[in-house]
C-alpha atoms as a PDB file:
ATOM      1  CA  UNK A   1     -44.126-112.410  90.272  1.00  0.00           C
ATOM      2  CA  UNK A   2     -47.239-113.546  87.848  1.00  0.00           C
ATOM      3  CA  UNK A   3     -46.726-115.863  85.333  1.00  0.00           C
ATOM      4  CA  UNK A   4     -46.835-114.509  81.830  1.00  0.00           C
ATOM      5  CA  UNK A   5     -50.194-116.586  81.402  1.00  0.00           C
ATOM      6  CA  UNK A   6     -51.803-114.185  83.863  1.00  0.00           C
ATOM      7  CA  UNK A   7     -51.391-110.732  82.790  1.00  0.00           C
ATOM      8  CA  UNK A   8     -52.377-109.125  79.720  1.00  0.00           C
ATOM      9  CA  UNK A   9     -52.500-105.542  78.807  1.00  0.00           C
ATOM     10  CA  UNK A  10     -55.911-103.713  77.692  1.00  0.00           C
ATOM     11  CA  UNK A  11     -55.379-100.851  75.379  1.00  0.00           C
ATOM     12  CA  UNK A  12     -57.201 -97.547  76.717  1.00  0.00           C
ATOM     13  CA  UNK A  13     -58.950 -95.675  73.384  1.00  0.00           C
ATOM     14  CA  UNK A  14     -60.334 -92.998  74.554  1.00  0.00           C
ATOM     15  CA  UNK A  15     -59.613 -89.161  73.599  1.00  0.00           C
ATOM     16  CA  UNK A  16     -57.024 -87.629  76.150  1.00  0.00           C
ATOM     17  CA  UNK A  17     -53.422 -87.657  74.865  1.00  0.00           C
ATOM     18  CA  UNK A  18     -52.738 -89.754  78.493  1.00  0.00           C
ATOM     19  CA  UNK A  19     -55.144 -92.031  77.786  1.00  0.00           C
ATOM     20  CA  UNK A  20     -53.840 -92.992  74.416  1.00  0.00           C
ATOM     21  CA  UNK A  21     -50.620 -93.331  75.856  1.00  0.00           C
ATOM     22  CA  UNK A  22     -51.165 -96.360  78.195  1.00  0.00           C
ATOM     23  CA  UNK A  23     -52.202 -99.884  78.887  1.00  0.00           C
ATOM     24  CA  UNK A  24     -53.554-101.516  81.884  1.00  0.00           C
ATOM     25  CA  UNK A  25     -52.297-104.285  82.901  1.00  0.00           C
ATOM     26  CA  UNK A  26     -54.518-107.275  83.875  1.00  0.00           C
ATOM     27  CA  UNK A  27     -53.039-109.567  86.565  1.00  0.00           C
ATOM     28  CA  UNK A  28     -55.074-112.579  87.802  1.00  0.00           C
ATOM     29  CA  UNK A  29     -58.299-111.128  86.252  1.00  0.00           C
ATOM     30  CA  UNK A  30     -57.765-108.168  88.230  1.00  0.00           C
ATOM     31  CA  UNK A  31     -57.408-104.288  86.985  1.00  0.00           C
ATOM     32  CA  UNK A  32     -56.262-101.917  89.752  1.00  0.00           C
ATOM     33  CA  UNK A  33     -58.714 -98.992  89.942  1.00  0.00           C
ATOM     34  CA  UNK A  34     -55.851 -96.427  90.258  1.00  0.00           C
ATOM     35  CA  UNK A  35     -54.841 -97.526  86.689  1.00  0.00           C
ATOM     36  CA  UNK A  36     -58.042 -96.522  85.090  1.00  0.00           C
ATOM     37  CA  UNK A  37     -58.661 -93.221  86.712  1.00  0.00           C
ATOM     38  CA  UNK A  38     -55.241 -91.810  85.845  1.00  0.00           C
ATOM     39  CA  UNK A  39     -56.234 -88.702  83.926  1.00  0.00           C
ATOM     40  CA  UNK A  40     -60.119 -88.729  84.898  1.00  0.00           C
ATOM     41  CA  UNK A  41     -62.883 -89.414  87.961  1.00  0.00           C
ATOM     42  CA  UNK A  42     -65.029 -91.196  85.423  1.00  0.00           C
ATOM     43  CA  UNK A  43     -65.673 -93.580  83.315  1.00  0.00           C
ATOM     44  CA  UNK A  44     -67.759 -95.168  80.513  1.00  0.00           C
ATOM     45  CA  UNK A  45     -68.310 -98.918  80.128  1.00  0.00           C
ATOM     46  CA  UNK A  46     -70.360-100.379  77.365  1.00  0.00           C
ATOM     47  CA  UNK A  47     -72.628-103.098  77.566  1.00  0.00           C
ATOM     48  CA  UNK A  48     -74.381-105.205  75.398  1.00  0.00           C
ATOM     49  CA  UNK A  49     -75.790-102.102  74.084  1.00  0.00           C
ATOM     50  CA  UNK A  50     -75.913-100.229  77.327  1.00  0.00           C
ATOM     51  CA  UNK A  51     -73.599 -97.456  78.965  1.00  0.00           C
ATOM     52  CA  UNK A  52     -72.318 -97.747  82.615  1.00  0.00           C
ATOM     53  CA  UNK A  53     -70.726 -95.056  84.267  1.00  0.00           C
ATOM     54  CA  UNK A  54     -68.237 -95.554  86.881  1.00  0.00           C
ATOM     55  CA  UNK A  55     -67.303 -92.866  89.196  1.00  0.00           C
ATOM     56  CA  UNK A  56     -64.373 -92.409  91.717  1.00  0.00           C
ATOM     57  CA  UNK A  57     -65.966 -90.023  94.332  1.00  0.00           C
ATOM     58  CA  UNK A  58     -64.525 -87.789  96.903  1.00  0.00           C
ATOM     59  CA  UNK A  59     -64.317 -90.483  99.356  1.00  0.00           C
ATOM     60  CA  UNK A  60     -62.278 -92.354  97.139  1.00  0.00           C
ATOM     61  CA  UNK A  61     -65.234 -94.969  96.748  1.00  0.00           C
ATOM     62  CA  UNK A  62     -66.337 -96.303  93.172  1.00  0.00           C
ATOM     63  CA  UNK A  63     -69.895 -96.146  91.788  1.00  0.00           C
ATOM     64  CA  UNK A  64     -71.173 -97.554  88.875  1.00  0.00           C
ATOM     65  CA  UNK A  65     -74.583 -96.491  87.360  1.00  0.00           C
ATOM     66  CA  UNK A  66     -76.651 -97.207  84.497  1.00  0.00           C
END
């Protein structure tokens, strides 16, 4: 069981009525992937100014792009 010093929860923003719903929790500086592609096969990360995409594919492998 973690230590409540090593998990934190990230609110999710984006538009989807799911999405606004939850929070990921963050567990030894780790997010499980499952957790963010709940309602979607993509997506966005900003960046210093930048966008990332990143994309579950068929396989069920992850790809992020610039």
């Amino acid at each position: 069981m973690p230590k409540k010093s090593d998990s934190a929860q990230v609110p999710i923003n984006e538009g989807t009525a799911a999405a606004k719903a939850r929070s990921i929790d963050i567990i030894n500086n780790r997010i499980e992937s499952r957790n963010l592609f709940v309602a979607t096969k993509e997506i966005t990360i900003g960046h210093e100014g930048e966008v990332y995409r990143l994309r579950l594919t068929a396989l069920n492998k992850l790809i992020l792009t610039k």
